[in-house]
N, C-alpha and C. Protein backbone atom coordinates (compact mmCIF):
# COMPACT_ATOMS: atom_id res chain seq x y z
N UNK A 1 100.00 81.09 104.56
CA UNK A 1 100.44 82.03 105.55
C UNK A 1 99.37 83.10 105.73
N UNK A 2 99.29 83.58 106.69
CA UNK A 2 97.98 84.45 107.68
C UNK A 2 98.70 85.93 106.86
N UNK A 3 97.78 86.63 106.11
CA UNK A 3 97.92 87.97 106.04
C UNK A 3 97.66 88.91 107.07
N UNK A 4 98.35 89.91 107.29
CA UNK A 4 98.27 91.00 108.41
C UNK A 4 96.80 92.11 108.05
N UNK A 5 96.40 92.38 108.87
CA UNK A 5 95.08 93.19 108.66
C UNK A 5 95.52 94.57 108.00
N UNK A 6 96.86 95.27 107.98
CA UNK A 6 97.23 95.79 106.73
C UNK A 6 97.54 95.42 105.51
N UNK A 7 98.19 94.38 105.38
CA UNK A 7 98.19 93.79 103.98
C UNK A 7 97.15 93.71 103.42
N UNK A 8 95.93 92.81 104.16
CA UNK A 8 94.87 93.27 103.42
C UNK A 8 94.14 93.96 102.77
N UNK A 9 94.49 95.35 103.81
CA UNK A 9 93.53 96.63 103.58
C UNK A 9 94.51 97.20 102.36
N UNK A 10 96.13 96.75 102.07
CA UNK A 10 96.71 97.31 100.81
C UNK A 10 96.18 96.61 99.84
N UNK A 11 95.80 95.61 99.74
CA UNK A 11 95.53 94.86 98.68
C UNK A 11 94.11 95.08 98.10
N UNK A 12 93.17 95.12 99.23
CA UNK A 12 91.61 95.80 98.50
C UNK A 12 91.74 97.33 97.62
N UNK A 13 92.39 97.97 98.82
CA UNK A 13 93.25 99.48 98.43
C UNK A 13 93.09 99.46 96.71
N UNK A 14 94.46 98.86 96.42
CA UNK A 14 94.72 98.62 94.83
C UNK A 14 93.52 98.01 94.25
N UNK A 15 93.04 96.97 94.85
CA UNK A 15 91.97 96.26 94.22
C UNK A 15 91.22 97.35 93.54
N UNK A 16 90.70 98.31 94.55
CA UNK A 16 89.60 99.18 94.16
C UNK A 16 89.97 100.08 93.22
N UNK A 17 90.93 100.43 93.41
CA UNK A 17 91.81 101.80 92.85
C UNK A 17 92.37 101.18 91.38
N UNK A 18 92.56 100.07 91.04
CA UNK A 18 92.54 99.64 89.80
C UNK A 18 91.39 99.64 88.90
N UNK A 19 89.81 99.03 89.48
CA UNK A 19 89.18 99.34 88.88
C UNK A 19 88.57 99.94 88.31
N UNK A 20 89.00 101.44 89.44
CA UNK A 20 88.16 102.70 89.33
C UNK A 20 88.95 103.27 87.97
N UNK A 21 90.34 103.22 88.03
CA UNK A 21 90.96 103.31 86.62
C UNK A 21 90.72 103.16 85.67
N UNK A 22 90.22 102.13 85.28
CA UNK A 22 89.76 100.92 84.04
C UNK A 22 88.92 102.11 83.89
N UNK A 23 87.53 102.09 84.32
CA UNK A 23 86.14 103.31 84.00
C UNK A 23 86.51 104.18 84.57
N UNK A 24 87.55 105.48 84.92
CA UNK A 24 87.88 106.84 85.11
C UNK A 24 87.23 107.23 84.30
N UNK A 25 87.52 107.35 82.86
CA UNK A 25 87.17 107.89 81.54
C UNK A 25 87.50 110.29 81.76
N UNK A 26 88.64 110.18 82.34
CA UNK A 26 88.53 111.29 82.53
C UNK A 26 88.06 112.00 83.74
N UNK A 27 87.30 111.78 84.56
CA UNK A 27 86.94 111.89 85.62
C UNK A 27 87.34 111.84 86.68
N UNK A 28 86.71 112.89 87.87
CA UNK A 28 87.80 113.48 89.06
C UNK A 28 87.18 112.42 90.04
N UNK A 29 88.45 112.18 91.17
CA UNK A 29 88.76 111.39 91.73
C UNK A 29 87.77 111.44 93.41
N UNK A 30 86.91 110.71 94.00
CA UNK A 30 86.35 111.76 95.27
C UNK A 30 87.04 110.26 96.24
N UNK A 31 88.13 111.26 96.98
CA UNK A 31 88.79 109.82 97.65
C UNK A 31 88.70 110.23 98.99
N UNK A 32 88.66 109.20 100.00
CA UNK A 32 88.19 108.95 101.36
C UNK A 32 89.46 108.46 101.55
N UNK A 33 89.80 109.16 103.17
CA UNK A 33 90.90 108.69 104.51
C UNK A 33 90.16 108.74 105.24
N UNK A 34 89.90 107.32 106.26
CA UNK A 34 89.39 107.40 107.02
C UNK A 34 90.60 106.91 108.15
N UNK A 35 90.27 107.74 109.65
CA UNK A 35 91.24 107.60 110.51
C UNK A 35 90.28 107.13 112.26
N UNK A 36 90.90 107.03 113.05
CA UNK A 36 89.93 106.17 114.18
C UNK A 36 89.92 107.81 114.62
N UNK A 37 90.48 108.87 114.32
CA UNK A 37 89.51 110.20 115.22
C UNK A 37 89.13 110.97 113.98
N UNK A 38 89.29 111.01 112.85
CA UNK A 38 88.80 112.10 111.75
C UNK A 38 88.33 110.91 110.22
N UNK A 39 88.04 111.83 110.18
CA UNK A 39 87.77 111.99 108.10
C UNK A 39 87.73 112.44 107.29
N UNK A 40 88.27 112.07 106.13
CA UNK A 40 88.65 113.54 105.47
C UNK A 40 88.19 113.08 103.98
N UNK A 41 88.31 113.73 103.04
CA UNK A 41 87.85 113.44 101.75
C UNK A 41 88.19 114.55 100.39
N UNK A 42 88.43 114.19 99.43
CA UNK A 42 89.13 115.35 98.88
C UNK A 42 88.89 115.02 97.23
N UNK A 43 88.58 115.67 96.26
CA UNK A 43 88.52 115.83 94.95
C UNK A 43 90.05 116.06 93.89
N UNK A 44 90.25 114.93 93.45
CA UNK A 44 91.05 114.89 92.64
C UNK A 44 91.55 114.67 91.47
N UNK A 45 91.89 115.80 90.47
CA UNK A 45 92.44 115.90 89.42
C UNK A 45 93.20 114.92 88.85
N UNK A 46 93.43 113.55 88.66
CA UNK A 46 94.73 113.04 88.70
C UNK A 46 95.39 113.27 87.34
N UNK A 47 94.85 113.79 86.03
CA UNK A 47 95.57 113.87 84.98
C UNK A 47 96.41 115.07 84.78
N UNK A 48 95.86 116.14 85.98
CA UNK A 48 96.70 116.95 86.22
C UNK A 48 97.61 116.72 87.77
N UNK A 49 96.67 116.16 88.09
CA UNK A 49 97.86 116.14 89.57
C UNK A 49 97.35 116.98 90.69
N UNK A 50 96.02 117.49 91.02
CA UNK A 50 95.85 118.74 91.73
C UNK A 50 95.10 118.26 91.89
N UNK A 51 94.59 118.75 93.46
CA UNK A 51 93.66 118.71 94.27
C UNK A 51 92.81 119.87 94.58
N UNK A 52 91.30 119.86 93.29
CA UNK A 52 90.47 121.11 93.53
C UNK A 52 89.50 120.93 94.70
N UNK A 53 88.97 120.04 95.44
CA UNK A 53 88.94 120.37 97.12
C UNK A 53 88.60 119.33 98.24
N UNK A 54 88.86 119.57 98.85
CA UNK A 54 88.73 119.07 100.16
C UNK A 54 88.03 119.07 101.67
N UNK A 55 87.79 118.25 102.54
CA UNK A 55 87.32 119.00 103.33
C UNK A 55 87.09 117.59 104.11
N UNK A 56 87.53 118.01 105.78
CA UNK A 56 88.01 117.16 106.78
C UNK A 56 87.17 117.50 108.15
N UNK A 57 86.76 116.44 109.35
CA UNK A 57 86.18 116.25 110.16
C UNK A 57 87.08 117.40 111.13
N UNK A 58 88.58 117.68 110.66
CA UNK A 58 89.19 118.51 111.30
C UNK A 58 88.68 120.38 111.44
N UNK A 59 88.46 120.64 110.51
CA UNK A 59 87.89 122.01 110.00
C UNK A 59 86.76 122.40 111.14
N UNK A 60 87.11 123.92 112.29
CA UNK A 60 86.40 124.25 112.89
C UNK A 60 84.93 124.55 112.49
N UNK A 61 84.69 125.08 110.60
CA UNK A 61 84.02 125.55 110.40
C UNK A 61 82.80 124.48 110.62
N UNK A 62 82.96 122.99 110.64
CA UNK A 62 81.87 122.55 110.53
C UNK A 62 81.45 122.09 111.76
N UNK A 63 82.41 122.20 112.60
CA UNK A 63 81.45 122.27 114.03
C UNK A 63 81.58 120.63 114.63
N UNK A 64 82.50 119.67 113.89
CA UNK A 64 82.64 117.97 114.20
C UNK A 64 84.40 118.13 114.97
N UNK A 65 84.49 118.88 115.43
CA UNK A 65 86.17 118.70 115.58
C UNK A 65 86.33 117.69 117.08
N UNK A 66 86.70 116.98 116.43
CA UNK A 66 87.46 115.77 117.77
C UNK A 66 86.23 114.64 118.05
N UNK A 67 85.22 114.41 116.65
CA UNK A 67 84.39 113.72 116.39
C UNK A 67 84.64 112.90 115.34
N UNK A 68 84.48 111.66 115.27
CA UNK A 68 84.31 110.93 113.98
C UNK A 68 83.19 109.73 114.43
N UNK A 69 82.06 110.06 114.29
CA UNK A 69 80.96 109.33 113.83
C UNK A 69 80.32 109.58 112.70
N UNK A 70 79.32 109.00 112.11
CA UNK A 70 78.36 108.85 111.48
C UNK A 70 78.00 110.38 110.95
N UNK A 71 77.58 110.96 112.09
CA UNK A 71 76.58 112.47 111.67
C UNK A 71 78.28 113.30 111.56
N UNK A 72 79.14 112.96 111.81
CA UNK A 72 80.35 114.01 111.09
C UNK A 72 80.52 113.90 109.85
N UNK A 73 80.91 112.06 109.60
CA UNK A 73 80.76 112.11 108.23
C UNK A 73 79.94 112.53 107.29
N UNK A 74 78.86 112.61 107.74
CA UNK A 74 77.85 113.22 106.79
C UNK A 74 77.92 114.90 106.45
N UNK A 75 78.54 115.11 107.74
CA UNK A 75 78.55 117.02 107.55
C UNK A 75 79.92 117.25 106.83
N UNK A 76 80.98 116.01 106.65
CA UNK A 76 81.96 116.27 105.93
C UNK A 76 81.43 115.68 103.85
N UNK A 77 80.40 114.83 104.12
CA UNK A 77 80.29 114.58 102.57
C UNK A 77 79.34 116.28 102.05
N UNK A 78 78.12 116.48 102.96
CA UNK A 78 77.50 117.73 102.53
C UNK A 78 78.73 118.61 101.89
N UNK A 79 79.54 119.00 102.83
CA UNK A 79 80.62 120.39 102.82
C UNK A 79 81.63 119.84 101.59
N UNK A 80 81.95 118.62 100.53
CA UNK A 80 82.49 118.48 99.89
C UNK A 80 81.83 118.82 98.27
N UNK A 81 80.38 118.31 98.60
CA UNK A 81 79.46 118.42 97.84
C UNK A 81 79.13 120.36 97.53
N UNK A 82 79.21 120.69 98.44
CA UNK A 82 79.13 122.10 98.29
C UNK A 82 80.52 123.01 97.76
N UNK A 83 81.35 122.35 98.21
CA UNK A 83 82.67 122.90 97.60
C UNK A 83 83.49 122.02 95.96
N UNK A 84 82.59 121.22 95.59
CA UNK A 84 82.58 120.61 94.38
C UNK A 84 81.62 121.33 93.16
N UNK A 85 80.73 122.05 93.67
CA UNK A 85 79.98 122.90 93.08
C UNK A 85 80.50 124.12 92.90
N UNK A 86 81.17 124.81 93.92
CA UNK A 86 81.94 126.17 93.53
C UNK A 86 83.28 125.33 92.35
N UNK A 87 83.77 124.69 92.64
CA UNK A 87 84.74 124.61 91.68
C UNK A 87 84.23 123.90 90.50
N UNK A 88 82.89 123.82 90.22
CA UNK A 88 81.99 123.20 88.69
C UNK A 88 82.10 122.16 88.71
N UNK A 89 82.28 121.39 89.95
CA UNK A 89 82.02 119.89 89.35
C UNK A 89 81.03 119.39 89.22
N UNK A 90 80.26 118.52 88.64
CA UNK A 90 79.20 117.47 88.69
C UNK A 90 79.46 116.00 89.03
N UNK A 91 80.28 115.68 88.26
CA UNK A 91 80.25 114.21 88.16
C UNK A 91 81.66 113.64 88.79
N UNK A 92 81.83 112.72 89.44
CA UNK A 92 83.40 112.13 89.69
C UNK A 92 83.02 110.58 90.02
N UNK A 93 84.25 109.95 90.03
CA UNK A 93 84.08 109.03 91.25
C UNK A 93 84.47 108.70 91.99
N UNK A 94 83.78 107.59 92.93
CA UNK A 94 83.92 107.20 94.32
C UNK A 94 85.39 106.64 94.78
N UNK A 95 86.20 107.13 95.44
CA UNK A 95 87.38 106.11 95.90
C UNK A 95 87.40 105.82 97.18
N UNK A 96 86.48 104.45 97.49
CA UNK A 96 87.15 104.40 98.96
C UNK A 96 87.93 103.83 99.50
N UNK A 97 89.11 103.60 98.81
CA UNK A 97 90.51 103.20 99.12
C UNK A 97 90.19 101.45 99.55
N UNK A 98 90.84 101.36 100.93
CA UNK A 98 90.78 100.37 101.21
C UNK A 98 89.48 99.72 102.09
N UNK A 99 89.09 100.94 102.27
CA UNK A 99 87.88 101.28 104.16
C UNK A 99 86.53 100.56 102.54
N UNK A 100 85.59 99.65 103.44
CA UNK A 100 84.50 99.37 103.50
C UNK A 100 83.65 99.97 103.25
N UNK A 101 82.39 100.10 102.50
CA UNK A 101 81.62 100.80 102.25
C UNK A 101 80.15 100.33 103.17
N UNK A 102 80.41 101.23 104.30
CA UNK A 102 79.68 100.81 105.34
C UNK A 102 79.22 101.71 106.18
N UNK A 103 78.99 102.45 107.09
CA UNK A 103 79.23 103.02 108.41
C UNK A 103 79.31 104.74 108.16
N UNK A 104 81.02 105.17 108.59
CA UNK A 104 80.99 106.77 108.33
C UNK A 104 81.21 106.74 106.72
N UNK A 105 81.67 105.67 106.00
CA UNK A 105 82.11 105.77 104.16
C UNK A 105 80.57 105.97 103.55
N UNK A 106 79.90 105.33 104.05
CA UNK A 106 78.86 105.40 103.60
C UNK A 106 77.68 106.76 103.80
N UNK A 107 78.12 107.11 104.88
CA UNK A 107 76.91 108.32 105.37
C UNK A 107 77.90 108.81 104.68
N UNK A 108 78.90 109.74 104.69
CA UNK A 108 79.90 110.90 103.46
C UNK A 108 79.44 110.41 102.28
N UNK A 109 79.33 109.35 101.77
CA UNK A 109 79.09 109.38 100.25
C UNK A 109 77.44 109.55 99.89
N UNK A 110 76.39 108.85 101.14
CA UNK A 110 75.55 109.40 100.69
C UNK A 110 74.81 111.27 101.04
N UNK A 111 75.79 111.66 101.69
CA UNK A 111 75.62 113.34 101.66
C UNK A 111 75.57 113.66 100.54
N UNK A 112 77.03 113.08 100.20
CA UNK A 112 77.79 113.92 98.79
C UNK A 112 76.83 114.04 98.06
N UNK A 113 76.06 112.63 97.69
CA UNK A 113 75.08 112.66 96.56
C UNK A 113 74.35 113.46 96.71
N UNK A 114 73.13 113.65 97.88
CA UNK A 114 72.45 114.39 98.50
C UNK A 114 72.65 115.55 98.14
N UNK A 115 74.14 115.79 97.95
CA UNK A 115 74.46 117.50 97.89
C UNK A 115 74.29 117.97 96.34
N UNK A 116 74.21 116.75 95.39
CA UNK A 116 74.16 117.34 94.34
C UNK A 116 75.43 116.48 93.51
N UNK A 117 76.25 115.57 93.85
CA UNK A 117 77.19 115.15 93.38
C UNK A 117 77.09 113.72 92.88
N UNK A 118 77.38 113.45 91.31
CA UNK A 118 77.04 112.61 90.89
C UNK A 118 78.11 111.34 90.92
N UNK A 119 78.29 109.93 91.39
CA UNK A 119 78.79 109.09 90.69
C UNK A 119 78.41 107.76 91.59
């Protein structure tokens, strides 16, 4: 039987999100939503449960609003990378859910690094 192009994307979803588990080792979470008009991305605590930050294609401050290409994502991985540093992070890792590591997943994650953020 033909899987639905969501089923799929739940099933890589977990796929990924299991493994990243296995090697967490403690380490904060940098997880990607990607949507057909925004992107968003956010740092997460999961052994506590909290989300120390975030930061979305939505946010006037960065000047991408009602954009989602390539050069947004990138001004949304910079601005995560910079707000991962006020709250002391260095190191996390990558979650990109179900979305491909390709295109806007890819320009945000390689900002992030760019910005100083390790994983």
């Amino acid at each position: 039987m033909a899987n639905s192009k969501r089923d799929l994307f739940l099933k890589r979803r977990l796929r990924v999100r299991n493994k990243l588990r296995k090697m967490a080792d403690g380490r904060l979470r940098l997880s990607v939503h990607r949507s057909n008009k925004n992107i968003s991305v956010q740092l997460i605590d999961d052994v506590k449960g909290v989300t120390l930050a975030s930061a979305s294609s939505l946010e006037a401050a960065l000047g991408v609003v009602g954009k989602n290409n390539v050069e947004a994502a990138a001004k949304v991985g910079a601005a995560i990378a910079e707000r991962a540093k006020q709250a002391g992070v260095e190191t996390c890792y990558f979650d990109r859910g179900g979305f491909l590591f390709h295109g806007k997943v890819k320009a945000l994650a390689e900002a992030a690094r760019e910005g100083g953020l390790k994983f």
